[in-house]
N, C-alpha and C. Protein backbone atom coordinates (compact mmCIF):
# COMPACT_ATOMS: atom_id res chain seq x y z
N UNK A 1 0.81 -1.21 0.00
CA UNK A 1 0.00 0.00 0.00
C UNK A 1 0.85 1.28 0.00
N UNK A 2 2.30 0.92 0.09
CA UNK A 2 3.26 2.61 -0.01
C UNK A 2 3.67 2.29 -1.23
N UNK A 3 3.72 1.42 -1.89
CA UNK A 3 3.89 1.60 -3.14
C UNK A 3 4.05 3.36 -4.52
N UNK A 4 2.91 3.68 -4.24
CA UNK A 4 2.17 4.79 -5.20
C UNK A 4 3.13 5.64 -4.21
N UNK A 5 3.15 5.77 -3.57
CA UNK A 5 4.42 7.27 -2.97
C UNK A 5 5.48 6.92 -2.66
N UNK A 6 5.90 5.57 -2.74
CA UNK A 6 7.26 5.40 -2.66
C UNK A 6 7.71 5.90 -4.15
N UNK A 7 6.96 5.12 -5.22
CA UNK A 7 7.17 5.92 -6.74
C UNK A 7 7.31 7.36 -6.82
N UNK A 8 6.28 8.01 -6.21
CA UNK A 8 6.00 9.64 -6.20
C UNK A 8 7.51 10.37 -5.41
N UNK A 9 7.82 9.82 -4.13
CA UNK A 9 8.50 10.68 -3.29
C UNK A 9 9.87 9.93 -2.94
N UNK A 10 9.81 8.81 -3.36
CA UNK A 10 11.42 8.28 -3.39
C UNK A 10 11.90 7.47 -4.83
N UNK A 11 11.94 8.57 -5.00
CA UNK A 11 12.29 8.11 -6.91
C UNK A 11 13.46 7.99 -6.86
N UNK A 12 14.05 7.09 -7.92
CA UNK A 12 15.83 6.92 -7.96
C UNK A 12 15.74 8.11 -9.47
N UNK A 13 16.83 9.10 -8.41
CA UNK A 13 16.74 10.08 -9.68
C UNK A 13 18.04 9.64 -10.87
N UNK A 14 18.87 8.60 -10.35
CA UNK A 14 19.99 8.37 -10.97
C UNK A 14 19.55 7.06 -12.36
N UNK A 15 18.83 6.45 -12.15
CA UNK A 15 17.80 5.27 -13.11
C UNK A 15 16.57 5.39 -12.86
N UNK A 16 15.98 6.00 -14.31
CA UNK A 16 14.67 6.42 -13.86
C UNK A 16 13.55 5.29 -14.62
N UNK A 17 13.71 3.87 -14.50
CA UNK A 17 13.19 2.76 -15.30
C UNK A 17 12.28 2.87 -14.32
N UNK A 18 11.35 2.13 -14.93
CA UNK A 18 9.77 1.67 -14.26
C UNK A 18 9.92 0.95 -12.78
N UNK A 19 11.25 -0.18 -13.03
CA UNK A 19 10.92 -1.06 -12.00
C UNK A 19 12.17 -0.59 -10.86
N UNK A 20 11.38 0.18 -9.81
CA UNK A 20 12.90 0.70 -8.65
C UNK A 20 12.67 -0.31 -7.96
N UNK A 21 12.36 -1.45 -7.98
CA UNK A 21 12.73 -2.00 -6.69
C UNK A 21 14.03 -2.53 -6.62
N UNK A 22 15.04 -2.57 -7.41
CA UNK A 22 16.46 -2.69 -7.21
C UNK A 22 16.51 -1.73 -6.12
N UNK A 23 16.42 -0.19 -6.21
CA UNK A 23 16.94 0.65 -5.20
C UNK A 23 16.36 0.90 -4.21
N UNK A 24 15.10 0.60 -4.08
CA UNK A 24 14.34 0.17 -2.84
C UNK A 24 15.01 -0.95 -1.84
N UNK A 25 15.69 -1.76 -2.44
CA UNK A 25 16.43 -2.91 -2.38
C UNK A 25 17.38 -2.46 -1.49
N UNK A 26 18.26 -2.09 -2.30
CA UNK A 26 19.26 -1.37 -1.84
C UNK A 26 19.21 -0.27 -0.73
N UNK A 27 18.18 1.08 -0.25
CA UNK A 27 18.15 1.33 0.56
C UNK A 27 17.68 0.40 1.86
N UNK A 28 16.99 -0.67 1.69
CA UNK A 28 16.52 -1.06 2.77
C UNK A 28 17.60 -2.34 2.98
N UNK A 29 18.47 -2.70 2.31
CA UNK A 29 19.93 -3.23 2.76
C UNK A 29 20.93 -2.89 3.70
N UNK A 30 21.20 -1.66 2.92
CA UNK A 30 22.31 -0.61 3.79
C UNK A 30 21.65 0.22 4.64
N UNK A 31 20.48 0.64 4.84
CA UNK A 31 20.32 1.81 5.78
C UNK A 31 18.94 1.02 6.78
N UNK A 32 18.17 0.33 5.85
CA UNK A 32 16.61 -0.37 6.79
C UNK A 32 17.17 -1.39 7.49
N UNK A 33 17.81 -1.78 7.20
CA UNK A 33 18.93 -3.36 8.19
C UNK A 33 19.12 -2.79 9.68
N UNK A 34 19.98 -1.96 9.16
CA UNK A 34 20.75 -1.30 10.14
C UNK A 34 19.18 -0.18 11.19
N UNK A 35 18.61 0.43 10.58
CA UNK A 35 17.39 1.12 11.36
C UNK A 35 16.35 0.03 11.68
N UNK A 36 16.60 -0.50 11.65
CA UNK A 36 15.19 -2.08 12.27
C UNK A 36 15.74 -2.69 13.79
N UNK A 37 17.01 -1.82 14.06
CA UNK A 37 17.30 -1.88 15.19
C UNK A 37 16.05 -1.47 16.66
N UNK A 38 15.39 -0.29 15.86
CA UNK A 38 15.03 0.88 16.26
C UNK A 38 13.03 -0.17 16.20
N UNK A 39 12.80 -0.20 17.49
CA UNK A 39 11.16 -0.66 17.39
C UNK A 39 10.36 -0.11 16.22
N UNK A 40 10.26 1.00 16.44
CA UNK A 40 9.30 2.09 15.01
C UNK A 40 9.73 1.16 13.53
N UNK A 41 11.41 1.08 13.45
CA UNK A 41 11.13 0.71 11.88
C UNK A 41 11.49 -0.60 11.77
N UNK A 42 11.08 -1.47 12.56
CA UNK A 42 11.96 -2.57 12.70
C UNK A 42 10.79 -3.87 11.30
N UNK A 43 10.70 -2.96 10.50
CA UNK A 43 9.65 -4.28 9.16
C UNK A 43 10.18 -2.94 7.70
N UNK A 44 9.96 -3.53 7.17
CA UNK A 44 10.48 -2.91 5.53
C UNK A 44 9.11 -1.74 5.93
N UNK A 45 8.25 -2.26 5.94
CA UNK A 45 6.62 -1.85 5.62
C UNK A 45 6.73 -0.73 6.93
N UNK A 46 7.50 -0.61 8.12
CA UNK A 46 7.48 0.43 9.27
C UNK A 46 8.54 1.19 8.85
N UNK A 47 9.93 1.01 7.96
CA UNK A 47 10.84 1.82 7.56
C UNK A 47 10.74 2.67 6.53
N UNK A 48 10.05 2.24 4.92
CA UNK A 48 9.79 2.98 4.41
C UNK A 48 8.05 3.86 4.67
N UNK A 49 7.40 3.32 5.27
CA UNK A 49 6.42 4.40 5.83
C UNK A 49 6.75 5.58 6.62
N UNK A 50 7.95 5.04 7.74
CA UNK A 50 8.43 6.25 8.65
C UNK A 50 9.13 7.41 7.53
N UNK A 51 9.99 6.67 6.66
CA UNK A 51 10.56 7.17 5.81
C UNK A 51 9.62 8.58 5.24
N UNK A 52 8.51 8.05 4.59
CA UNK A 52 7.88 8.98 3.93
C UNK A 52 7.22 10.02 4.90
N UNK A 53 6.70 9.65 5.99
CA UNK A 53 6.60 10.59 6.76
C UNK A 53 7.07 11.48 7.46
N UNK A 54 8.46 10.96 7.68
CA UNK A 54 9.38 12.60 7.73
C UNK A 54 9.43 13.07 6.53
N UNK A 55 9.93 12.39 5.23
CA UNK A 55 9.89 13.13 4.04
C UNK A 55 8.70 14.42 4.09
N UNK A 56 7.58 13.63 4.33
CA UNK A 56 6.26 15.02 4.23
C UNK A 56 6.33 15.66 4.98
N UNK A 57 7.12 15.71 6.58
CA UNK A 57 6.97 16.53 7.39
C UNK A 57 8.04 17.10 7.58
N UNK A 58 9.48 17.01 6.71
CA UNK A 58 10.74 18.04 6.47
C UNK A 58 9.97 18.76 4.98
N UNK A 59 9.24 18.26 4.13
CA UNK A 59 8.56 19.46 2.93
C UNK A 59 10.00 19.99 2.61
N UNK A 60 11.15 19.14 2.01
CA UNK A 60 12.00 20.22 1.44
C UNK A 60 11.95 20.77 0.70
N UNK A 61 10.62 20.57 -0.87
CA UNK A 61 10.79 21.44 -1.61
C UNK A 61 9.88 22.95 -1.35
N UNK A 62 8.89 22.61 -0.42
CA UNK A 62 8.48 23.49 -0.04
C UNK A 62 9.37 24.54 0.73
N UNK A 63 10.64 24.11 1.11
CA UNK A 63 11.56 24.99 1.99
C UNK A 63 12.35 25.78 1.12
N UNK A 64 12.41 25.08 0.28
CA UNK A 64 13.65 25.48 -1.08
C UNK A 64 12.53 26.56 -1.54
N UNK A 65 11.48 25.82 -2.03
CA UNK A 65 10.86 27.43 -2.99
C UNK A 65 10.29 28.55 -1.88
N UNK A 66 10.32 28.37 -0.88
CA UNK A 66 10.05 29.81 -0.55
C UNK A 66 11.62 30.42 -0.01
N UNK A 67 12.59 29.96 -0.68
CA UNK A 67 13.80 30.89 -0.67
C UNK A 67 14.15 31.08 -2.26
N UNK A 68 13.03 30.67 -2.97
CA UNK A 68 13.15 30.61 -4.52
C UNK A 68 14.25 30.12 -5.15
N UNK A 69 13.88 28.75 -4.76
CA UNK A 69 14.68 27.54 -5.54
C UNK A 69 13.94 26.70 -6.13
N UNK A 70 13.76 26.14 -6.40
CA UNK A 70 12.90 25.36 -7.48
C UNK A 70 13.53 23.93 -8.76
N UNK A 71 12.75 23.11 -8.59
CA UNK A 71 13.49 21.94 -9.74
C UNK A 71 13.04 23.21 -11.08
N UNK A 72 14.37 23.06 -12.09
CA UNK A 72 14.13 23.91 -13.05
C UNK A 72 15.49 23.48 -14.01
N UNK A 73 15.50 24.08 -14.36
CA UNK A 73 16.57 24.04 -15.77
C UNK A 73 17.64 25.58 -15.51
N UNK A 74 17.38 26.20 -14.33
CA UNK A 74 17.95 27.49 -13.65
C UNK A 74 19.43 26.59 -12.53
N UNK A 75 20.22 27.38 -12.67
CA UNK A 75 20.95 26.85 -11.89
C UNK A 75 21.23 27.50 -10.41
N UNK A 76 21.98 27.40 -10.23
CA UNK A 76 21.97 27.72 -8.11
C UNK A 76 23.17 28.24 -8.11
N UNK A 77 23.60 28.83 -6.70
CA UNK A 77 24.80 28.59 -6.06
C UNK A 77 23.96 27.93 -4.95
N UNK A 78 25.65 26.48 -4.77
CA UNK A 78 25.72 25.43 -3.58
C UNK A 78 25.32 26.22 -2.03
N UNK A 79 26.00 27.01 -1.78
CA UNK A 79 25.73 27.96 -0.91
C UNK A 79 24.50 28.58 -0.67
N UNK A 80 23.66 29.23 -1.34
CA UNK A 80 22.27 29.77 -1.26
C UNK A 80 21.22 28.63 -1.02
N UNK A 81 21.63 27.17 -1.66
CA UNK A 81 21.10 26.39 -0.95
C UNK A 81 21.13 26.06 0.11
N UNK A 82 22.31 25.76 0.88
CA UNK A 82 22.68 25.40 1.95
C UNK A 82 22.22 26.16 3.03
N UNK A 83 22.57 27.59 3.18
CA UNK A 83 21.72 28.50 3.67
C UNK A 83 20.32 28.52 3.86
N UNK A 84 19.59 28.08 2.92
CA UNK A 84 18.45 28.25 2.53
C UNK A 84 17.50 26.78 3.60
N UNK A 85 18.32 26.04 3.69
CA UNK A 85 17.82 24.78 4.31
C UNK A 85 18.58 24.38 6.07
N UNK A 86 20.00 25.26 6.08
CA UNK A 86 20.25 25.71 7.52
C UNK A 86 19.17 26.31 8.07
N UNK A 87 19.15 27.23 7.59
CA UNK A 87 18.34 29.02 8.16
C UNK A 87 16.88 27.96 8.78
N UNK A 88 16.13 27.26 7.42
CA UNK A 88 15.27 26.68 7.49
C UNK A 88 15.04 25.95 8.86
N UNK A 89 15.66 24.57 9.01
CA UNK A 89 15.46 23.81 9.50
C UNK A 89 16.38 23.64 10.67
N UNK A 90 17.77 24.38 11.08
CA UNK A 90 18.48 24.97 12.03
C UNK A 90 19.12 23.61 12.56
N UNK A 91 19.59 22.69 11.62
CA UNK A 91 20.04 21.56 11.13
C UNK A 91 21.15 21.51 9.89
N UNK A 92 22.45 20.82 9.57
CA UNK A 92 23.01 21.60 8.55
C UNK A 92 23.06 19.85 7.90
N UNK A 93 22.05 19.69 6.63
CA UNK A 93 21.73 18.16 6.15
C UNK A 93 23.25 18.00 5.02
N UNK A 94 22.95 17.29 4.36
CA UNK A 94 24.15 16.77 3.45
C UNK A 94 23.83 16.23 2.07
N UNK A 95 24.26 17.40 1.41
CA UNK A 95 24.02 17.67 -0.26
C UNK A 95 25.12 16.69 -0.90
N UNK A 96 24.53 15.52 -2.08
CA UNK A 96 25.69 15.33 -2.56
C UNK A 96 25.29 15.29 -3.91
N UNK A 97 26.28 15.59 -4.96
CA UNK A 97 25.90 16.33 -6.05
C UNK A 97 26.90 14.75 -7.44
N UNK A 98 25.94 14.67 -8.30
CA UNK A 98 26.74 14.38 -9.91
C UNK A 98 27.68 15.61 -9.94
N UNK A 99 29.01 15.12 -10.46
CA UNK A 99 29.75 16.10 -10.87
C UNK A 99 29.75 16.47 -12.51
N UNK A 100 29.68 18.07 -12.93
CA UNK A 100 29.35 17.94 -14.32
C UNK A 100 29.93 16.86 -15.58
N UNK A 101 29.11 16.57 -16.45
CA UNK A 101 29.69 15.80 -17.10
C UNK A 101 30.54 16.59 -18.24
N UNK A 102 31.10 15.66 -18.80
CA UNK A 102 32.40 16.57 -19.78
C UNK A 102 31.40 17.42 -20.22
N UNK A 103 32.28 18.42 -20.89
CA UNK A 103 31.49 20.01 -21.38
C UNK A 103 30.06 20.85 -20.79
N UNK A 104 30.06 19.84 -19.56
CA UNK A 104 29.05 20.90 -18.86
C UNK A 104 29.63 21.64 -18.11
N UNK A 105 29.15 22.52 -17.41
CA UNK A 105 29.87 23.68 -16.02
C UNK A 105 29.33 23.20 -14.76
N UNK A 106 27.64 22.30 -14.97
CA UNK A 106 27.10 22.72 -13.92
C UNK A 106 26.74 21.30 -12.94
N UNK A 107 26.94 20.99 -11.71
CA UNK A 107 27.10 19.83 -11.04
C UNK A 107 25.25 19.58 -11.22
N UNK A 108 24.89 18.57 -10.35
CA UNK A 108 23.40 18.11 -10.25
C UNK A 108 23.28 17.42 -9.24
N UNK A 109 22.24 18.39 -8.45
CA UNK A 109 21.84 17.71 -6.97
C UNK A 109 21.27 16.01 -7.19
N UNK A 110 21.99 15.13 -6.64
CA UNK A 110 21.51 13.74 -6.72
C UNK A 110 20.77 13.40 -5.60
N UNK A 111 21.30 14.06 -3.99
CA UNK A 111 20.53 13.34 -2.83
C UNK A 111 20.98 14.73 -1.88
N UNK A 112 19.83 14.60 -1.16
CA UNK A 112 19.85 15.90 0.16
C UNK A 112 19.65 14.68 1.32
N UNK A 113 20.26 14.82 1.95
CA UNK A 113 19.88 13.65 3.34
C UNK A 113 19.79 14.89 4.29
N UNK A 114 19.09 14.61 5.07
CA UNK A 114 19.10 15.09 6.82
C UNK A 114 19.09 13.96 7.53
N UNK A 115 19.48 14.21 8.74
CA UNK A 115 20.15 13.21 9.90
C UNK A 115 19.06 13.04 10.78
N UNK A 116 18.76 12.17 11.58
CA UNK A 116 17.68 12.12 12.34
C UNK A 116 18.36 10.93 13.55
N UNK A 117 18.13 11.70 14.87
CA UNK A 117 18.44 11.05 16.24
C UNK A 117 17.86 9.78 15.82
N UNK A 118 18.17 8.89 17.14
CA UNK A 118 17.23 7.82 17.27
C UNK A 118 16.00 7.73 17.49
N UNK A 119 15.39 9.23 18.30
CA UNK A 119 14.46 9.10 18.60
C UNK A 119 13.40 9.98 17.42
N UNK A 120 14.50 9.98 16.42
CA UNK A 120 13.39 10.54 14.96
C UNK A 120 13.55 12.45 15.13
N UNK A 121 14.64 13.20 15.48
CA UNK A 121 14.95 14.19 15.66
C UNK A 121 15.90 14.63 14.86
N UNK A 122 15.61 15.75 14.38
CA UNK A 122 16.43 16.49 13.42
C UNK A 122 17.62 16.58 13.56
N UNK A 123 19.00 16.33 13.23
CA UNK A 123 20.10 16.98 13.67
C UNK A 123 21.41 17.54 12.88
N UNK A 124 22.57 17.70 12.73
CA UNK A 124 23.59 17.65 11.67
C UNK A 124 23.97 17.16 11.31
N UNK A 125 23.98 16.63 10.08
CA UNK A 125 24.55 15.55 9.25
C UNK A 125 26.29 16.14 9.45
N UNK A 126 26.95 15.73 10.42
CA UNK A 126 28.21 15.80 10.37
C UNK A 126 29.07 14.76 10.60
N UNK A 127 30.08 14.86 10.04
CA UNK A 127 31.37 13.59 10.63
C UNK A 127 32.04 13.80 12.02
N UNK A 128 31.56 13.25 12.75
CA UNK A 128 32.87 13.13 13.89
C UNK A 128 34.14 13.20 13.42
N UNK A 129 34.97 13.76 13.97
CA UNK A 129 36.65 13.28 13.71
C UNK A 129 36.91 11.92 14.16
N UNK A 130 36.86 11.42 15.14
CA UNK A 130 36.50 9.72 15.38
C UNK A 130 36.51 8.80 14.80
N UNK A 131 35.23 9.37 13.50
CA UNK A 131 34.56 8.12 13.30
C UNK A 131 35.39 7.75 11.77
N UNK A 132 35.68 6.57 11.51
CA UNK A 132 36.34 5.51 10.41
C UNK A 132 35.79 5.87 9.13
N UNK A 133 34.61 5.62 8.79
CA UNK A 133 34.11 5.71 8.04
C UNK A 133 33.51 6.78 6.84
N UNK A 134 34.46 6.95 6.12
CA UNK A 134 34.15 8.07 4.97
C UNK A 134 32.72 8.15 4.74
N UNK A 135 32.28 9.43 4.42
CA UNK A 135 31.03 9.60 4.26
C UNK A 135 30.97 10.41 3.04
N UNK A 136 31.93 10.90 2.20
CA UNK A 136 32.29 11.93 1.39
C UNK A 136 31.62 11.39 -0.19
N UNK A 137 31.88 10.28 -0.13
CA UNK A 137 31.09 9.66 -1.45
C UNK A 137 30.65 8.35 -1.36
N UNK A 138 29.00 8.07 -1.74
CA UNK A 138 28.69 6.98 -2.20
C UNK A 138 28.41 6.28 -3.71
N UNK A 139 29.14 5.41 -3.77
CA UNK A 139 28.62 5.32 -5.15
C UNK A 139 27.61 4.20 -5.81
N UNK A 140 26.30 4.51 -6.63
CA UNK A 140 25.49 4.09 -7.39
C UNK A 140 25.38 3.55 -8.46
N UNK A 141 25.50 2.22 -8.50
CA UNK A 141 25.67 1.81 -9.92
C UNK A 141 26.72 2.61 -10.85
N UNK A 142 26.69 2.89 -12.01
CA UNK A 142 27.92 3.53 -12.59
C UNK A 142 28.36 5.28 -12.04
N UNK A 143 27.22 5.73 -11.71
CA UNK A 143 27.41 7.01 -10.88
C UNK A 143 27.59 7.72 -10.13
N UNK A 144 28.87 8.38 -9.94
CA UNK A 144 29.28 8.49 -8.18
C UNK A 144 28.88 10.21 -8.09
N UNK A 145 28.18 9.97 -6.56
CA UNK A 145 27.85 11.48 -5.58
C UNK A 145 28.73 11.28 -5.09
N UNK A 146 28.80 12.38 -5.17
CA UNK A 146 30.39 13.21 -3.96
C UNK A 146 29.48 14.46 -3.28
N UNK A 147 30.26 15.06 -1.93
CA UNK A 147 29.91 16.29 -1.41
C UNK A 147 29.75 17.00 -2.26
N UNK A 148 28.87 18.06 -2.59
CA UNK A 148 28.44 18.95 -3.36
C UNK A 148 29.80 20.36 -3.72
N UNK A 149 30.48 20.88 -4.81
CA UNK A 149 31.26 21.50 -4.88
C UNK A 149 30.30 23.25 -4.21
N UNK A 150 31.13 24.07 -3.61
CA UNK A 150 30.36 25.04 -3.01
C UNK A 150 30.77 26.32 -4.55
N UNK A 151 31.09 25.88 -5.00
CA UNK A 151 31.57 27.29 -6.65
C UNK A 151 31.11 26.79 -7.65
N UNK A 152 30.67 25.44 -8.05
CA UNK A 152 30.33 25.11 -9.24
C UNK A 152 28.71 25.49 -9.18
N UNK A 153 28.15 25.80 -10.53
CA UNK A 153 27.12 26.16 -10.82
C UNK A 153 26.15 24.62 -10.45
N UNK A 154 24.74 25.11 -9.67
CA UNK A 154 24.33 23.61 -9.10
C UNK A 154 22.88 23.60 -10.02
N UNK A 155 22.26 22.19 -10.37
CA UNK A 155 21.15 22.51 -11.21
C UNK A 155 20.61 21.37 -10.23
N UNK A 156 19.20 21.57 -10.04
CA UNK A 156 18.18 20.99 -9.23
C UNK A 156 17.31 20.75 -10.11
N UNK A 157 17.53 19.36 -10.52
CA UNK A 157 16.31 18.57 -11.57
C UNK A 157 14.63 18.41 -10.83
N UNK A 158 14.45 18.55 -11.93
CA UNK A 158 12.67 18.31 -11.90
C UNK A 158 12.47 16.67 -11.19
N UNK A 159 11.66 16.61 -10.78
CA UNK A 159 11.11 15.44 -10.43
C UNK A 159 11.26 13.91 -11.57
N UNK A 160 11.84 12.94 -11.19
CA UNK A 160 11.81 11.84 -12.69
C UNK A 160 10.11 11.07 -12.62
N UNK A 161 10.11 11.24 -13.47
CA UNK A 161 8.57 10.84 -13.90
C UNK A 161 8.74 9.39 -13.72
């Protein structure tokens, strides 16, 4: 029954084929495994539901366009975003961007994450000095996100149909 908004609101913007359940797959491997720790999401069916419900209740694009940002074919500075979703949410989340492809200028937002306590609370997506584990790039099938460059021109795609 989450089907129809898992399509709508967790689209793989990187393969935009009919059938995502590869990357449905895949998030609930690496990240639902590991959060089923947690009572609330501890079933596929309690992780991606919780999922979507912070999704609707962080509204990032609603945050973005009333600092007039928008999915468009317009490009950004990295910065005015970032700002734009600090200021917002008083949380600093973690942009990671396609880097342009040959003869383009301009990078492409692939994933915005925000961080969330255990107990489902907003917080900073930051690295400890501590901690082992690089967080700087994941990579997707043939396409790697990296941290978002803060000077390169940023383009925020439309929704994949």
């Amino acid at each position: 029954d989450l089907m129809s908004d898992m399509r709508h609101y967790w689209p793989d913007v990187l393969h935009s084929s009919l059938n995502r359940t590869q990357f449905w797959k895949h998030e609930w491997d690496k990240h639902g495994t590991c959060a089923a720790t947690l009572e609330v999401l501890n079933s596929q069916k309690k992780y991606f539901g919780k999922a979507l419900e912070l999704y609707r209740n962080v509204d990032l694009n609603g945050c973005l366009l009333k600092a007039g940002i928008k999915p468009s074919s317009s490009y950004y500075k990295m910065t005015a975003i970032k700002e734009a979703l600090t200021r917002f949410y008083d949380v600093t989340p973690k942009i990671q961007c396609l880097p342009p492809e040959e003869g383009e200028k301009a990078q492409t937002i692939g994933q915005i994450e925000f961080c969330f306590t255990k107990e489902l609370q907003l917080v900073n997506c930051t690295v400890l000095k501590d901690e082992s584990t690089p967080v700087l790039h994941s990579k997707l099938g043939t396409s790697e996100l990296s941290v978002c460059s803060d000077i390169l021109p940023t383009y925020y795609p439309p929704e994949v149909q």
